[in-house]
Protein backbone atom coordinates (compact mmCIF):
# COMPACT_ATOMS: atom_id res chain seq x y z
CA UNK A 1 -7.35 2.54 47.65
CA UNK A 2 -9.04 0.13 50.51
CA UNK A 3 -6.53 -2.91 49.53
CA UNK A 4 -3.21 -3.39 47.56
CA UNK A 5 -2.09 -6.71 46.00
CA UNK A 6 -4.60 -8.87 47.48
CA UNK A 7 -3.91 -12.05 49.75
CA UNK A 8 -0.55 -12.97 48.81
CA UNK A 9 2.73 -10.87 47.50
CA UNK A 10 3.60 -13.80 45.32
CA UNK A 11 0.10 -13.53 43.74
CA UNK A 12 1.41 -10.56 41.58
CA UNK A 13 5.01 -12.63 40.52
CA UNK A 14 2.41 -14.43 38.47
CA UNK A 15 0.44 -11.69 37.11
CA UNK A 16 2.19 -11.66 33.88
CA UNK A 17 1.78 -15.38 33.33
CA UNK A 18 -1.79 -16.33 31.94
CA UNK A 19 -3.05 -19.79 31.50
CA UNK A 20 -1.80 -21.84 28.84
CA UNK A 21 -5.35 -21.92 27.78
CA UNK A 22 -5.86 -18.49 27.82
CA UNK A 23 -2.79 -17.57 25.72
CA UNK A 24 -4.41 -20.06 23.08
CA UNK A 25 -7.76 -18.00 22.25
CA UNK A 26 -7.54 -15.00 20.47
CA UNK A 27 -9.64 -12.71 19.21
CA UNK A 28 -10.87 -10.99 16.02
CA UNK A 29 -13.74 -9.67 13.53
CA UNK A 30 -15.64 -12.41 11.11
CA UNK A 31 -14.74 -12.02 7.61
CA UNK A 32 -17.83 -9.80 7.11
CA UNK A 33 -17.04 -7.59 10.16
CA UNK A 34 -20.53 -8.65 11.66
CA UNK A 35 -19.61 -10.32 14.95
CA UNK A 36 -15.87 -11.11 16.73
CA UNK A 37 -14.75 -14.54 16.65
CA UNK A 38 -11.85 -16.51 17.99
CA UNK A 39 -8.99 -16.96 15.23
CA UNK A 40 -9.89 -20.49 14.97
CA UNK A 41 -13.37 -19.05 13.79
CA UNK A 42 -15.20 -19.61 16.74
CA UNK A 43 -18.29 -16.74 17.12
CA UNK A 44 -18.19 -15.17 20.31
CA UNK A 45 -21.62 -13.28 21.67
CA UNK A 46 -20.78 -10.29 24.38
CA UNK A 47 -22.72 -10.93 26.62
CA UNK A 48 -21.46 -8.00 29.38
CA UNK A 49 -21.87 -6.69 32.71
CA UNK A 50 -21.10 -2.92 33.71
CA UNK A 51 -18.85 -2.83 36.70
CA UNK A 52 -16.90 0.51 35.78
CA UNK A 53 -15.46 0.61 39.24
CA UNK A 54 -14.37 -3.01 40.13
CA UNK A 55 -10.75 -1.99 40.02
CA UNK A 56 -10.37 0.12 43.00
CA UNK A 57 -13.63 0.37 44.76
CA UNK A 58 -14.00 -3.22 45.47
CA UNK A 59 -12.45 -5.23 48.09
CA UNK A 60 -10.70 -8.78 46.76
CA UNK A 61 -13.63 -11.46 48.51
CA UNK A 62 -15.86 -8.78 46.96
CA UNK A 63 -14.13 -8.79 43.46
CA UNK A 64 -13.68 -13.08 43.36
CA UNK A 65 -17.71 -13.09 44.71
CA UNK A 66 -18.81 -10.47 41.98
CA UNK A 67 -16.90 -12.34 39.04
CA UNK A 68 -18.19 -15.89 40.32
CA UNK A 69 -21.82 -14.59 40.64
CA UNK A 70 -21.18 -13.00 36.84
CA UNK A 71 -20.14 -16.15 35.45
CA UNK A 72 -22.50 -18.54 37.07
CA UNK A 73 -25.14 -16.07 35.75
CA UNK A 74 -24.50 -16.08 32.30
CA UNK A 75 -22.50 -13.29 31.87
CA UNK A 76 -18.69 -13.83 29.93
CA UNK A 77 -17.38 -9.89 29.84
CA UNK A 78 -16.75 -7.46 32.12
CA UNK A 79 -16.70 -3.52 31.59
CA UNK A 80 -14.33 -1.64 33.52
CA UNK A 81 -12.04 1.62 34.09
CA UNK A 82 -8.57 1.53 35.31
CA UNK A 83 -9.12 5.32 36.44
CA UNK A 84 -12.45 6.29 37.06
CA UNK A 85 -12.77 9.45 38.62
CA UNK A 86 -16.41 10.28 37.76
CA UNK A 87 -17.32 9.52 41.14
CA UNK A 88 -13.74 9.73 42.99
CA UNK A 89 -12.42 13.17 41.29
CA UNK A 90 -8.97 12.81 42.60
CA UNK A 91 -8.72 8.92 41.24
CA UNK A 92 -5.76 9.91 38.72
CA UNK A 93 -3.52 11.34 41.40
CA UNK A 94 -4.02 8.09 42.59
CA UNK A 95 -3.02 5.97 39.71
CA UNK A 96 -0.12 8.51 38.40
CA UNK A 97 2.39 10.36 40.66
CA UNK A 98 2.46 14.52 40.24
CA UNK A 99 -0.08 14.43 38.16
CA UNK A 100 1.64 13.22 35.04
CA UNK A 101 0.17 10.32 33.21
CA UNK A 102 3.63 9.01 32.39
CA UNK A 103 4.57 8.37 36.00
CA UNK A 104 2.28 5.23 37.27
CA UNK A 105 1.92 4.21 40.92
CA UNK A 106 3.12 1.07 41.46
CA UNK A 107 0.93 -0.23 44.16
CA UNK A 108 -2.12 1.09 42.50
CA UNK A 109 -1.55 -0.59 39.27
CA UNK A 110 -0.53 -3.95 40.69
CA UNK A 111 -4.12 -4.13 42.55
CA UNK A 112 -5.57 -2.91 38.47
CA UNK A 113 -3.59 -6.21 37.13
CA UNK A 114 -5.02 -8.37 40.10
CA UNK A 115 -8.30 -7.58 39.31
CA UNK A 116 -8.01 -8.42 35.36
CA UNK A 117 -6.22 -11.48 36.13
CA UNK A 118 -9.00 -12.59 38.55
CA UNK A 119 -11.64 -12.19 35.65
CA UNK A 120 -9.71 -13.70 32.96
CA UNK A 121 -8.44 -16.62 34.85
CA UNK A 122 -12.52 -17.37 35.39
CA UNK A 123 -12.62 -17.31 31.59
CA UNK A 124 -14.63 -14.17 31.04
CA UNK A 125 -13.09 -11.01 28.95
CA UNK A 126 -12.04 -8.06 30.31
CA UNK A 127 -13.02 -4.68 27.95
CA UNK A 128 -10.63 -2.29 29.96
CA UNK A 129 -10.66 1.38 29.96
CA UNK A 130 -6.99 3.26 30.62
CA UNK A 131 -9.11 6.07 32.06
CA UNK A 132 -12.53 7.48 32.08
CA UNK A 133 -12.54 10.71 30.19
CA UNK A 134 -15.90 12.23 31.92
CA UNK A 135 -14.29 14.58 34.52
CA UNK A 136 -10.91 14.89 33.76
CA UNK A 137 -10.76 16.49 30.53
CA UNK A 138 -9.10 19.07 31.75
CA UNK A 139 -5.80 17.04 33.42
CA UNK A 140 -5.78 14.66 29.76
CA UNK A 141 -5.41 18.09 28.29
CA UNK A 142 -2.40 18.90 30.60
CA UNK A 143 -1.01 15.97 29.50
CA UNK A 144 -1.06 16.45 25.43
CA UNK A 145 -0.92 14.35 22.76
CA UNK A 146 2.28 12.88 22.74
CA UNK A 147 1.80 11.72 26.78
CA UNK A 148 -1.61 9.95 26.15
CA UNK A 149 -0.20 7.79 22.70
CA UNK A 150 2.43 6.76 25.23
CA UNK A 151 0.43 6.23 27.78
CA UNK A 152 -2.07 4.35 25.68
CA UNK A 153 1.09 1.97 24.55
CA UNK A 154 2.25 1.76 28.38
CA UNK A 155 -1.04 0.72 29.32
CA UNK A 156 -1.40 -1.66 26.24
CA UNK A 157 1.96 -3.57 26.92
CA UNK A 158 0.77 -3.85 30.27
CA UNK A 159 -1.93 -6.86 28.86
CA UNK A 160 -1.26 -7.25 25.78
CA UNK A 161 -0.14 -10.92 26.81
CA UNK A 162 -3.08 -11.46 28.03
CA UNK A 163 -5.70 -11.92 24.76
CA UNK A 164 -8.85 -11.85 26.97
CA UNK A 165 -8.52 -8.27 27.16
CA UNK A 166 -10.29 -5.88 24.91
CA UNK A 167 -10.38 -1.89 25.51
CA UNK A 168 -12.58 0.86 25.29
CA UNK A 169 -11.12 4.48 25.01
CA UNK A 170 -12.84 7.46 26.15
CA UNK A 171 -15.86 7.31 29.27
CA UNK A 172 -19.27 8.60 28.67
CA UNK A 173 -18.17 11.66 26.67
CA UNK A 174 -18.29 12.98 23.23
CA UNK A 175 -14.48 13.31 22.21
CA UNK A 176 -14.21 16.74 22.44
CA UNK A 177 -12.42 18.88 24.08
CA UNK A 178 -9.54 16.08 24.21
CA UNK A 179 -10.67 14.65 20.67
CA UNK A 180 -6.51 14.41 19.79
CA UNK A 181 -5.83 12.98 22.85
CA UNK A 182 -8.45 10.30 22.87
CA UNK A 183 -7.15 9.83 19.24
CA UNK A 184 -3.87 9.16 19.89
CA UNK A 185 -4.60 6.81 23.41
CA UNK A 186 -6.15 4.64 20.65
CA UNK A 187 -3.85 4.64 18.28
CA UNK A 188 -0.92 4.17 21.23
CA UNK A 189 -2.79 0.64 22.21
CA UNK A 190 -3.35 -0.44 18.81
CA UNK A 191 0.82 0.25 17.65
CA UNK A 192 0.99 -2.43 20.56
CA UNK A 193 -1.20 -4.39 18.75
CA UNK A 194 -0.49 -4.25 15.08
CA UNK A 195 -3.48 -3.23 14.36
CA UNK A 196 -5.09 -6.15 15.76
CA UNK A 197 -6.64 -5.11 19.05
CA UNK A 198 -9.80 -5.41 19.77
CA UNK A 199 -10.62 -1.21 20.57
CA UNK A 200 -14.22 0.49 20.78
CA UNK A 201 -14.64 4.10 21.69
CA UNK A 202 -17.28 5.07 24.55
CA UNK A 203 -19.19 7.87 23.88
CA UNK A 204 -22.38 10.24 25.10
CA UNK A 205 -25.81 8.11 25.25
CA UNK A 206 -26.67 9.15 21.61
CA UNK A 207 -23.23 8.63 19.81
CA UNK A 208 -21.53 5.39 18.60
CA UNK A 209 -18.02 4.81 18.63
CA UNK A 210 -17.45 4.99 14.89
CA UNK A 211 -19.77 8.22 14.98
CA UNK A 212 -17.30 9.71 17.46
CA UNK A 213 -14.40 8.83 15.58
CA UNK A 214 -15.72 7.79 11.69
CA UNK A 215 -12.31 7.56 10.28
CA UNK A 216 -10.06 6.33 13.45
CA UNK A 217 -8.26 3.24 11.99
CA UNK A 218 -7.35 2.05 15.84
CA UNK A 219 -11.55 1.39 15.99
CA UNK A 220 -11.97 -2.34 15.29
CA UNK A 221 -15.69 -2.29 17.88
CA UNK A 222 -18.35 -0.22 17.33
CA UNK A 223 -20.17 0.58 20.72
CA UNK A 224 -23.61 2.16 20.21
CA UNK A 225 -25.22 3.46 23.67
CA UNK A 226 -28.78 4.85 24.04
CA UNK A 227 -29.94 5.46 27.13
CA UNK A 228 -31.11 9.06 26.86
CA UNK A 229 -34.33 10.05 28.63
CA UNK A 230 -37.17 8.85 26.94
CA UNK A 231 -34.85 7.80 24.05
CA UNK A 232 -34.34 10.76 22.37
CA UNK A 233 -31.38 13.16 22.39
CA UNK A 234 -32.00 16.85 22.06
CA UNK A 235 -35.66 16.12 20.93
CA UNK A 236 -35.05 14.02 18.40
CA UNK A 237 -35.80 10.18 18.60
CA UNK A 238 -32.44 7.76 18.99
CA UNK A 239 -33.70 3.97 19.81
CA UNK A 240 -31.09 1.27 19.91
CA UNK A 241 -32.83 -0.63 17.06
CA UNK A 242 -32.21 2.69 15.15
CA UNK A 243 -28.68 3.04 15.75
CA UNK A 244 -27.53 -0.15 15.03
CA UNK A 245 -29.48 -0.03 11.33
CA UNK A 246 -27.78 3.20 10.75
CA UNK A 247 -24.09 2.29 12.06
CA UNK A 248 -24.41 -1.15 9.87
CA UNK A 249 -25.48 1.01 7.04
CA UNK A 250 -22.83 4.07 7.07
CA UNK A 251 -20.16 1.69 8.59
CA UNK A 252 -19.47 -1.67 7.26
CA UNK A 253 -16.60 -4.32 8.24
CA UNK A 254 -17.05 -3.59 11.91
CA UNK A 255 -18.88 -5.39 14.72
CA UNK A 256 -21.56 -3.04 16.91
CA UNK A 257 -22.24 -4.05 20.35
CA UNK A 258 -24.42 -2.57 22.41
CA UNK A 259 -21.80 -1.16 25.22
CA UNK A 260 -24.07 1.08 27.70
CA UNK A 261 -28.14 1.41 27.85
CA UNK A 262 -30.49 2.00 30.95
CA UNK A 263 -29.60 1.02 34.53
CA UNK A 264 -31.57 -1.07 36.81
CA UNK A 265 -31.96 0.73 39.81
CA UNK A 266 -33.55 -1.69 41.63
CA UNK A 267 -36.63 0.05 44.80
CA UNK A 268 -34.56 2.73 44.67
CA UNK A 269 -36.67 4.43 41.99
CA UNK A 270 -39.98 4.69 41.19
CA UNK A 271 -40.52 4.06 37.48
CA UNK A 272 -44.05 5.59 35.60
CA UNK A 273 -45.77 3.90 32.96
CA UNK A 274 -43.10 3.83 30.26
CA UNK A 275 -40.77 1.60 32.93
CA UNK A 276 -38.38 5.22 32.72
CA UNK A 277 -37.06 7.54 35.06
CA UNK A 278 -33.64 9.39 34.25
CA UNK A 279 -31.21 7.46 33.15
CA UNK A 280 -32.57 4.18 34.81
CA UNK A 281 -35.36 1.51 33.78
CA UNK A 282 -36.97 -1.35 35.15
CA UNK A 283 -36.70 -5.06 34.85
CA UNK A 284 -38.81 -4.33 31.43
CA UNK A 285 -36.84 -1.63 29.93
CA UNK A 286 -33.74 -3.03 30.59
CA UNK A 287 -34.63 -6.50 28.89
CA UNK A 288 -36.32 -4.79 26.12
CA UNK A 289 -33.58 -2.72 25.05
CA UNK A 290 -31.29 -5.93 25.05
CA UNK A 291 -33.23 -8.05 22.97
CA UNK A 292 -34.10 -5.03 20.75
CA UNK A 293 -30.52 -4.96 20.10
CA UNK A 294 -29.65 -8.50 19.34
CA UNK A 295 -32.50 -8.51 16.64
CA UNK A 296 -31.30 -5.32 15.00
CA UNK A 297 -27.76 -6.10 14.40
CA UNK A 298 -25.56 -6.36 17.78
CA UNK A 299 -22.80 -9.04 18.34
CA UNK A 300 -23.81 -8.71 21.98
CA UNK A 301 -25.38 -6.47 24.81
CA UNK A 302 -24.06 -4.78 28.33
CA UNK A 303 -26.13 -5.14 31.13
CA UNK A 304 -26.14 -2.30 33.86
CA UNK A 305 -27.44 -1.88 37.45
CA UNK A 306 -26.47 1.22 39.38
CA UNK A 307 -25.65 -0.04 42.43
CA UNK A 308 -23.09 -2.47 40.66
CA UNK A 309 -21.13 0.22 39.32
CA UNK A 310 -21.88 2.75 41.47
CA UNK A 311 -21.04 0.48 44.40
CA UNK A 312 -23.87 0.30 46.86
CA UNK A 313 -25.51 3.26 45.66
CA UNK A 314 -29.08 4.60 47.77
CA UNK A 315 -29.60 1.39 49.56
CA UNK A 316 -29.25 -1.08 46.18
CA UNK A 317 -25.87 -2.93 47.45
CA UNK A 318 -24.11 -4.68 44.76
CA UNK A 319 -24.63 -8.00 46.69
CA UNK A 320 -28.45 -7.13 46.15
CA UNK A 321 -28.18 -5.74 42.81
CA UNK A 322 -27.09 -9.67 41.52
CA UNK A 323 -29.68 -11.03 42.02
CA UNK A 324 -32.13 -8.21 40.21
CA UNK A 325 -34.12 -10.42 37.67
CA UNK A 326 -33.10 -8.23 34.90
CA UNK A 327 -29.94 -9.67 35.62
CA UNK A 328 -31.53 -13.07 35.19
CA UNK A 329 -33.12 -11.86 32.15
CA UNK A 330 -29.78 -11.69 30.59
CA UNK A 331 -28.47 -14.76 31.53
CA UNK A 332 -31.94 -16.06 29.86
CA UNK A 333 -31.07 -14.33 26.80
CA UNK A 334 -27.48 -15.71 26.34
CA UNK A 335 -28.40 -19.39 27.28
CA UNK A 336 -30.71 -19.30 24.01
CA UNK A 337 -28.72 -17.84 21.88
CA UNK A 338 -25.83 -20.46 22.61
CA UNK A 339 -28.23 -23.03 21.42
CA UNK A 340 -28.68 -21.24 17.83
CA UNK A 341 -25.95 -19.99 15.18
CA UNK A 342 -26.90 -16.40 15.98
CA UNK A 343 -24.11 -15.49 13.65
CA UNK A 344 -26.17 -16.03 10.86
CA UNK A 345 -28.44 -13.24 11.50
CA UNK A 346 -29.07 -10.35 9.71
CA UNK A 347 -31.40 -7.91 10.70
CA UNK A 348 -34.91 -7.63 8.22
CA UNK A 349 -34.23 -3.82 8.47
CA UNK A 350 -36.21 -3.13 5.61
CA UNK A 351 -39.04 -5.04 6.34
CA UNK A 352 -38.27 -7.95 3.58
CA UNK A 353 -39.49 -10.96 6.48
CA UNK A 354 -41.50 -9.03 8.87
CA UNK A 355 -43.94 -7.07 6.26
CA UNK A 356 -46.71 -5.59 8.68
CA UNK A 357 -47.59 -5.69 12.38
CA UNK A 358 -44.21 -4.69 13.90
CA UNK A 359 -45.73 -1.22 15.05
CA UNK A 360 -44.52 2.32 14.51
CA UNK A 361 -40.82 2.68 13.77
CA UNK A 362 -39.11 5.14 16.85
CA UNK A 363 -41.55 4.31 19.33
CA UNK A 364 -40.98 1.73 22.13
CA UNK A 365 -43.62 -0.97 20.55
CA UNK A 366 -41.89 -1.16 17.55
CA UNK A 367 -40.95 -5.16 16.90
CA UNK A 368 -37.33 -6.14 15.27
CA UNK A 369 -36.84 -9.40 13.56
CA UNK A 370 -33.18 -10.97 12.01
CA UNK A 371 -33.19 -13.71 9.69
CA UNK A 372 -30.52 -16.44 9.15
CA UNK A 373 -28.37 -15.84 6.25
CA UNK A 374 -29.01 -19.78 5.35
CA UNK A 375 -33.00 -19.30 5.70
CA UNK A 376 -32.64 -21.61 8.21
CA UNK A 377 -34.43 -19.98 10.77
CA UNK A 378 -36.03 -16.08 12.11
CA UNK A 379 -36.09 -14.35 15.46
CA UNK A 380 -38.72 -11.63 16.10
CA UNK A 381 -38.79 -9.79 19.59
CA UNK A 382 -42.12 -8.06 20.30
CA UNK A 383 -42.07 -5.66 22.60
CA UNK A 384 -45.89 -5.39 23.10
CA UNK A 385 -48.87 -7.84 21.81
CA UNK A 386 -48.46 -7.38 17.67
CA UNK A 387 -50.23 -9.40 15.26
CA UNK A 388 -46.96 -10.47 13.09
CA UNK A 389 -47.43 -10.66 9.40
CA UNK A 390 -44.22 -12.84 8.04
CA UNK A 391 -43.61 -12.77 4.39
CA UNK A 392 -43.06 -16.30 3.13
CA UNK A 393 -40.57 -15.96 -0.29
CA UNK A 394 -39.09 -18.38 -2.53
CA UNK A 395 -36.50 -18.29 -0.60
CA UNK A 396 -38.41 -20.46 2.21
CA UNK A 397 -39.74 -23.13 -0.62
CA UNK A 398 -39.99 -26.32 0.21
CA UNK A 399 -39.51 -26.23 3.57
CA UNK A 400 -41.72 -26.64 6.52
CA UNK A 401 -41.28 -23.97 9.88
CA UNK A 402 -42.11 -24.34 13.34
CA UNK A 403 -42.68 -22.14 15.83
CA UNK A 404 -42.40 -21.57 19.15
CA UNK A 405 -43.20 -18.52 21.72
CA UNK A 406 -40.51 -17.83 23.79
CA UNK A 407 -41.09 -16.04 27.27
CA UNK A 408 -37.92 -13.59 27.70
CA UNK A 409 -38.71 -13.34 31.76
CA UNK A 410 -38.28 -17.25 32.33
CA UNK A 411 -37.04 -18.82 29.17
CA UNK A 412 -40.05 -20.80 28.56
CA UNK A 413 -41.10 -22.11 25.37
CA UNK A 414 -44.49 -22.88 24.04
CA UNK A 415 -45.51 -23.89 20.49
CA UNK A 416 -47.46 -21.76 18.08
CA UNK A 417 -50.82 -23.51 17.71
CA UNK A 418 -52.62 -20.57 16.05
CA UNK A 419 -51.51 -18.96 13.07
CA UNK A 420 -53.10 -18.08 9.58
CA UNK A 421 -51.69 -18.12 5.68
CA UNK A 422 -52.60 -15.04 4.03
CA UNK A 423 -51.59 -14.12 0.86
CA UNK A 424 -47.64 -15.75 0.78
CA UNK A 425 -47.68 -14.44 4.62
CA UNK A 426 -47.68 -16.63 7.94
CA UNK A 427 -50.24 -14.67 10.53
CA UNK A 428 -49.26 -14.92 14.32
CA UNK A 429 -50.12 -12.78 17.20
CA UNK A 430 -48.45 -13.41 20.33
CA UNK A 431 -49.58 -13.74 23.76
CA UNK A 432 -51.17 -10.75 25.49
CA UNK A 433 -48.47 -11.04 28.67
CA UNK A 434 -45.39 -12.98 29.52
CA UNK A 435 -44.80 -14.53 33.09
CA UNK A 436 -43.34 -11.16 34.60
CA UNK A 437 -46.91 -9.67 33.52
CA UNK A 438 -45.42 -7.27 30.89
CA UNK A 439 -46.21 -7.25 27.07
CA UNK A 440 -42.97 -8.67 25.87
CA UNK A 441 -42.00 -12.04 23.64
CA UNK A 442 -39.62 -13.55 21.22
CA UNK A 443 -41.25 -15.95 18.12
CA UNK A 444 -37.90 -17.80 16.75
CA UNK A 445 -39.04 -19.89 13.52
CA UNK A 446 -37.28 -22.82 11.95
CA UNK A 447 -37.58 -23.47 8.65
CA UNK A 448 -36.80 -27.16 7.62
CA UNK A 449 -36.08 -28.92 4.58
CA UNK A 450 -38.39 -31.14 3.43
């Protein structure tokens, strides 16, 4: 611990008291378990930033700059551990005296709630981990069953005032060998809850939450995470695109975000021609996989950069890591998709909209598109030059569409002056580079009522 209670021992009197506005907005799944909402049936797009260690590996100016750089940039969550001892191994004897889950250190805690109060207060959400499982399987196994439901209650009365917080269970692990411990952490925070918590379940870069845990009634989030080297797993191909249309297909009702992908690692690493090295990728990669997810079924994206939650890792200080423009990039993508009802989406996973030039399926130039549930308008991200074939059905009769070329690296639009009518189909191809000099654009079409 470099700090405890931060600036002021009357700061932490008021940690159980959230704003008035705060205690207003809560949160839940739409009716068709596509996205979250607020109760009052507000939509609410994730748009997240990776910072597992903010908690305790942060000073406080550092935490209040980090969370004022995050929300001036766009972003409105904020992923983090309680107890992460991936890269500090003796992190729980911090946070728990003797070892035992069930005995809590005061002081340590009390700088956890400072740090979740800081974010909230700003307005953003908090998706809060009680502790990362990677590396400690072998003290949650000590503890048993009965200590981590506790525990998972303990640590859900702790904020469960506070309806800006969300949780994930688990850290960068498949369940196992603690899969009844996990189980019963996340059934301890929902008992809190009613039910009603807002829960995912962070697994290994090929596994989504409900794929870890397909019957766990304590899910209510579905995090998908692909990150794996050259995106596949054991040889065999898992793209994000490809996840999410298999997790909306097995498991309905539940919203899929996408809660870990490749990190920005800034000069640190040299990236080849595919933009991959590891588990990182550059400013291309890492926009790429977040618009491939937002046009394949996600109610929102997490951004990462290495030296962010690996503070100051190599040379890439967080302070330098914020202003990465894959960073940018995101905020890019979130300030266009508050100007549309992205809610309406659905994603044209069989091909219904977008009928030919979206590429090879499970290869990185494969194109996703969505389509409005109204008709009202499309989104197609390209992630190299394709000439787009659009089926036009009855569905789009007697209305008119425009269209307009959206750069992803600088949020420029431009109209679509060239196109062709083939057959029922609208013909575009898109642009041979974007302003960042990569391959990479979004085509958003509105179709009108005449």
């Amino acid at each position: 611990m470099k700090h405890l209670y931060c600036h002021s021992a009357v700061l932490y009197i008021l940690l159980i008291s959230f704003s008035g506005a705060n205690a207003q907005i809560k949160f839940e799944a739409s009716p068709n378990g596509r996205y979250l909402q607020t109760v009052d049936g507000i939509p609410f797009f994730i748009n997240a930033c990776t910072a597992w260690t903010l908690p305790v590996d942060y000073t406080c100016d550092e935490v209040e700059a980090y969370l004022d750089n995050r929300l001036k940039e766009g972003f409105n969550t904020i992923q983090m551990s309680a107890v992460f001892s991936e890269i500090d191994k003796t992190m729980y004897r911090k946070a728990f005296h003797n070892n035992d889950i069930s005995k809590p250190v005061d002081s340590y805690w009390k700088q956890v709630d400072w740090c979740v109060k800081e974010a909230t207060d700003r307005g953003l959400i908090v998706i809060l981990n009680p502790i990362w499982k990677r590396s400690v399987n072998e003290f949650i196994q000590q503890q048993g069953e009965n200590k981590c439901r506790a525990y998972g209650r303990w640590f859900a009365e702790r904020y469960k005032d506070n309806p800006r917080v969300f949780y994930f269970i688990g850290g960068d692990q498949i369940p196992e060998p603690v899969r009844g411990e996990m189980n019963a952490m996340g059934e301890g925070v929902q008992e809190v809850y009613g039910g009603k918590a807002i829960v995912a379940y962070h697994s290994c870069g090929s596994q989504s939450s409900k794929e870890a845990f397909p019957d766990a009634s304590w899910l209510t989030l579905n995090w998908t995470y692909a990150y794996t080297p050259a995106y596949k797993f054991e040889g065999i191909p898992r793209y994000p695109y490809q996840m999410n249309y298999e997790n909306m297909k097995q498991y309905r009702n539940i919203p899929i975000q996408f809660g870990e992908g490749y990190y920005d690692f800034g000069a640190a690493k040299k990236y080849p021609a595919n933009g991959i090295t590891g588990r990182w990728g550059n400013r291309y990669v890492i926009r790429r996989q977040a618009w491939w997810n937002v046009t394949s079924g996600a109610t929102g994206v997490a951004y990462g950069a290495e030296g962010i939650w690996h503070k100051n890792r190599d040379g890439e200080t967080w302070l330098k890591c914020l202003g990465y423009e894959s960073s940018k990039d995101m905020g890019r993508l979130k300030k266009l998709f508050d100007s549309l009802d992205w809610w309406k989406l659905h994603p044209d996973m069989d091909h219904e909209f977008l009928v030919a030039g979206y590429g090879e399926y499970l290869t990185d130039g494969y194109a996703t598109a969505a389509v409005a549930n109204d008709m009202s308008f499309a989104l197609i991200y390209t992630p190299v030059p394709h000439t787009l074939c659009m089926r036009l059905s009855e569905s789009f009769s007697n209305r008119t569409v425009e269209m307009k070329w959206i750069d992803p690296a600088n949020g420029e639009k431009r109209d679509v002056k060239e196109y062709e009518l083939r057959s029922g189909c609208l013909v575009v191809t898109s642009p041979p580079v974007n302003s960042s000099g990569a391959g990479d654009w979004v085509l958003i079409l509105n179709f009108r009522k005449e």
